[in-house]
Protein backbone atom coordinates (compact mmCIF):
# COMPACT_ATOMS: atom_id res chain seq x y z
CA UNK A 1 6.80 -11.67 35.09
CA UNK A 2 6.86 -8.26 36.46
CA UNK A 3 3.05 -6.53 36.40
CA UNK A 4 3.88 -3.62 38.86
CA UNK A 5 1.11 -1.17 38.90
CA UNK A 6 -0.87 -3.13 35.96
CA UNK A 7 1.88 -3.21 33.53
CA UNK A 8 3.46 -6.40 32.61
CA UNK A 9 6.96 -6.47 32.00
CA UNK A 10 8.84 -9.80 30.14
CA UNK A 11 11.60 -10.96 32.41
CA UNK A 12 13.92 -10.38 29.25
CA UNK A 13 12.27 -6.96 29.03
CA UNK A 14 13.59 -3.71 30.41
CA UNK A 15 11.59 -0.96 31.14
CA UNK A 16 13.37 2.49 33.15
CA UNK A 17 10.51 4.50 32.79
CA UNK A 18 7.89 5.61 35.12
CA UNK A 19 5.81 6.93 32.83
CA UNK A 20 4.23 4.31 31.55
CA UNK A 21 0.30 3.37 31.27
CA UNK A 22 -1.76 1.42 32.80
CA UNK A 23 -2.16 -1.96 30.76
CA UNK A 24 1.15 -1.97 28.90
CA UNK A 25 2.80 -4.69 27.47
CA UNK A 26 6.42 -4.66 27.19
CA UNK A 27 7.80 -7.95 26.21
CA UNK A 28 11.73 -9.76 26.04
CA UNK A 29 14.41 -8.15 24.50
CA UNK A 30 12.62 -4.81 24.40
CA UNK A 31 14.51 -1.47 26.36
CA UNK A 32 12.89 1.57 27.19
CA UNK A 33 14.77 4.51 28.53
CA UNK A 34 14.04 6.41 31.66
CA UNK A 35 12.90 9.18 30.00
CA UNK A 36 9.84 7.75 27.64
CA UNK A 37 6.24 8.32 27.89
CA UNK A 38 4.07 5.33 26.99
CA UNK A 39 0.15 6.57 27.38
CA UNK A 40 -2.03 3.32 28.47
CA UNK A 41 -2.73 -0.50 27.27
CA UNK A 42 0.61 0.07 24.47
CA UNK A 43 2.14 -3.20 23.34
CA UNK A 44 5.62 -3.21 23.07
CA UNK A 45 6.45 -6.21 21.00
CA UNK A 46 9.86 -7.97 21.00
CA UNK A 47 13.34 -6.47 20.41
CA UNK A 48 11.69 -2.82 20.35
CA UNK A 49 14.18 0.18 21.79
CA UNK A 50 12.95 3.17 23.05
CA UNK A 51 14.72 6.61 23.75
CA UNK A 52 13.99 9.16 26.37
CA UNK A 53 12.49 12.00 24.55
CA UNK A 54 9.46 9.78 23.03
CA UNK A 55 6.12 10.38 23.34
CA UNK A 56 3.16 7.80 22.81
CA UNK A 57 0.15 7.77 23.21
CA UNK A 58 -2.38 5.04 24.40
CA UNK A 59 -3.43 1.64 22.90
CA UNK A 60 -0.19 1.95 20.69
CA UNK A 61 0.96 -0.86 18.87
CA UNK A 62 4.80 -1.30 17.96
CA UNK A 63 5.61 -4.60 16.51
CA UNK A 64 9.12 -6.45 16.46
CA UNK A 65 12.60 -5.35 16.25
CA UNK A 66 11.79 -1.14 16.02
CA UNK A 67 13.93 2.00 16.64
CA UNK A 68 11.46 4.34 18.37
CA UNK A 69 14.50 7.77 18.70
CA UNK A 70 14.53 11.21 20.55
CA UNK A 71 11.66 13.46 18.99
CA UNK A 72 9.28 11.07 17.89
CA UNK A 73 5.62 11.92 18.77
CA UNK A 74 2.98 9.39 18.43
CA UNK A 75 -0.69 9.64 19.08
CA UNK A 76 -3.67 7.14 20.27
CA UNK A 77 -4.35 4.01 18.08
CA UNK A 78 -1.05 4.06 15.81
CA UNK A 79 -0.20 0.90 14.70
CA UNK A 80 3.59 0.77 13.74
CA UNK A 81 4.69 -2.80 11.74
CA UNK A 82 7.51 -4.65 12.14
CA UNK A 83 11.00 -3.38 11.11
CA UNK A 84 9.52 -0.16 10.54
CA UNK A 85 12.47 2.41 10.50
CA UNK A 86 12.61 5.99 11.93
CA UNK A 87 15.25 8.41 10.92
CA UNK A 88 15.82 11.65 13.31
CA UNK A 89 18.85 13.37 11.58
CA UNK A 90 18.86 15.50 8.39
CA UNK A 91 22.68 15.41 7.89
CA UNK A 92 23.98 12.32 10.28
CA UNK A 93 27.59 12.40 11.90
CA UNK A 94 29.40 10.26 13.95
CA UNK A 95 29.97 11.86 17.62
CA UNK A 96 27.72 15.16 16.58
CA UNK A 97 24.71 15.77 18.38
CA UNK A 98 22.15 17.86 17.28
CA UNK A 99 18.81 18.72 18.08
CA UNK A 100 16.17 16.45 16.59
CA UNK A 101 13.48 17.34 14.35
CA UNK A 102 9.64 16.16 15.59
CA UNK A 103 8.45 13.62 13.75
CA UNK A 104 4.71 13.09 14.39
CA UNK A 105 1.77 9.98 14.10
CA UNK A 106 -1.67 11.35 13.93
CA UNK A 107 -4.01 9.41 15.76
CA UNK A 108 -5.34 5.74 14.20
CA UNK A 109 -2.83 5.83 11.43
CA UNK A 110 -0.53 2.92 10.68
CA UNK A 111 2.69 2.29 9.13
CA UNK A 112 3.43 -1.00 7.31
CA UNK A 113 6.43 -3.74 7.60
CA UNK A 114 9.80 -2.36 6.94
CA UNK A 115 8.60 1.30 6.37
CA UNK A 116 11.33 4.04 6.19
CA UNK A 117 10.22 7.32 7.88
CA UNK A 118 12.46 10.14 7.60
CA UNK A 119 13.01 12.81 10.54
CA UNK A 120 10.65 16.09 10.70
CA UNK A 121 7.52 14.08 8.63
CA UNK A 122 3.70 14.11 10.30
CA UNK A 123 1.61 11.93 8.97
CA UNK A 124 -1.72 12.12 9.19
CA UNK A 125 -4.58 10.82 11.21
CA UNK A 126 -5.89 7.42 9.89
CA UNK A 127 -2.96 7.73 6.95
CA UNK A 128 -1.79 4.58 6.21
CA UNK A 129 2.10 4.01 4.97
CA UNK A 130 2.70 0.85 2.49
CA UNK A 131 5.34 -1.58 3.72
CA UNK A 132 8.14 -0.80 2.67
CA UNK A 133 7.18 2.90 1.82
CA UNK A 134 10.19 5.66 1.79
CA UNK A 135 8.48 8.42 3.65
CA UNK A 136 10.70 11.78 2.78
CA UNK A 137 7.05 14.27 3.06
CA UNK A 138 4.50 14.63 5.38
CA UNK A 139 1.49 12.59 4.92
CA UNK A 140 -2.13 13.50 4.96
CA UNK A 141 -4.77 12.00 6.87
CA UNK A 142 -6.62 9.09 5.13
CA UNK A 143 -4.17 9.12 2.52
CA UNK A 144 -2.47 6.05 1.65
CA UNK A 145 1.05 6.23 0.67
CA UNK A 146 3.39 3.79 -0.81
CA UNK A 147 6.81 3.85 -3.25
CA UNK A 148 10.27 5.35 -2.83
CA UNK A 149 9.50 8.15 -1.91
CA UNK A 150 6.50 7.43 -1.28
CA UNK A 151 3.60 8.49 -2.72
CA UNK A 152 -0.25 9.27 -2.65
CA UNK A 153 -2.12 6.08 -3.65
CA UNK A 154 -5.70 6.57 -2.80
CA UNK A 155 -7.79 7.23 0.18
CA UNK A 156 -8.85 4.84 3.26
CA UNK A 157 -11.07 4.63 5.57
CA UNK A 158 -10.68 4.65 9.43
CA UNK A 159 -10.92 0.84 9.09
CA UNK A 160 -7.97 0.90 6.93
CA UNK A 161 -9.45 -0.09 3.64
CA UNK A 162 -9.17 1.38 0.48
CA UNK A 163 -12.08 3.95 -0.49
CA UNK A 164 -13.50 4.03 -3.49
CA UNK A 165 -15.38 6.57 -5.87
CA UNK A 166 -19.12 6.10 -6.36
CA UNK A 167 -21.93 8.14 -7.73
CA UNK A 168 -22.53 9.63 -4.33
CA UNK A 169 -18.95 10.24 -3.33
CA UNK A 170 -16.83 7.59 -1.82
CA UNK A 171 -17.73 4.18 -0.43
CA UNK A 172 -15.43 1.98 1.95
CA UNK A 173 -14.32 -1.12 0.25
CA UNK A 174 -14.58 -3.11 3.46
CA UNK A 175 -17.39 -1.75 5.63
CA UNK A 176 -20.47 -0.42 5.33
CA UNK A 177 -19.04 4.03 5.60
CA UNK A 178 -20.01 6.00 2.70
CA UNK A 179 -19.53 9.88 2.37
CA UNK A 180 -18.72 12.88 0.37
CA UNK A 181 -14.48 12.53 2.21
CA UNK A 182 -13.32 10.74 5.24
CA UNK A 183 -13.15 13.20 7.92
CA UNK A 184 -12.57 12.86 11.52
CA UNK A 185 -15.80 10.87 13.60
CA UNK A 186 -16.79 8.90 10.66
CA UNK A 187 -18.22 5.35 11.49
CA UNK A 188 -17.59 1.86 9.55
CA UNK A 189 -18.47 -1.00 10.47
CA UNK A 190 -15.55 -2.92 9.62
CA UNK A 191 -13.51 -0.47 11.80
């Protein structure tokens, strides 16, 4: 167990960055390049790779066996499932580098099992992508997405669950949040 400077790294683990957070987890078989920014208390599940021009932000989640590649951009509070797959070339070639498009995570959304995301996307803040969702568009915040491609399903709440239409406007199915739309700073209890 390595826990220099409060992060713990597996012994199976490999981490070449210094730019890691306070509180990180980075557990066996996982490889982060030299050039990665992890903000703090991130958990970096098994078999996860990540390249140098990566940005995320803190208490991010990445589960099992992810690709995290050059111009990803992640906010705080993502949650990214297991076998999730990110793309970062339009017109891929063998031995041809390009620069990469910016893909970007708004804060507190989350992106199911097996998820494709293609390069250049944003989704939205507290969006939340289906397993197994083909992501070819950005996303907008609270929207929940799901198909190939993927598409606009219904609204959640910052808890994750779905919202539905009342009288009044829209009521979380989970909590206890009710409003006229889910916006940034709105409260459930079930969040």
């Amino acid at each position: 167990m390595n826990a220099t400077h409060g992060i713990f790294v597996h012994p199976q683990g490999i981490c070449e960055s210094s730019a890691v957070g306070e509180g990180c987890r980075v557990w066996a078989f996982s490889h982060i390049l030299p050039g990665a920014r992890l903000g703090r208390d991130c958990n970096i599940c098994d078999g996860v790779f990540i390249e140098n021009d990566v940005i995320l932000g803190d208490r991010v989640t990445v589960k099992n066996f992810v690709a995290l590649y050059d111009g990803l951009r992640v906010q705080d509070d993502v949650f990214i499932g297991p076998g999730v797959s990110f793309a970062n070339d339009r017109y891929p070639r063998s031995k041809r580098y390009v620069e990469h498009p910016v893909t970007q995570l708004g804060r507190g959304c989350s992106l199911g099992a097996g998820a494709i995301i293609l390069p250049g996307v944003t989704i939205g803040t507290f969006a939340l992508v289906a397993a197994g969702a083909v992501v070819t568009r950005d996303v907008a915040p609270f929207t929940l997405v799901k198909g190939n491609p993927a598409r606009p399903a219904g609204l959640v709440c910052v808890c994750g669950a779905p919202l539905k239409s009342t009288a009044e406007g829209m009521a979380c199915m989970a909590g206890d949040w009710h409003g006229l739309a889910p916006e940034e700073g709105m409260k459930c209890s079930a969040a």
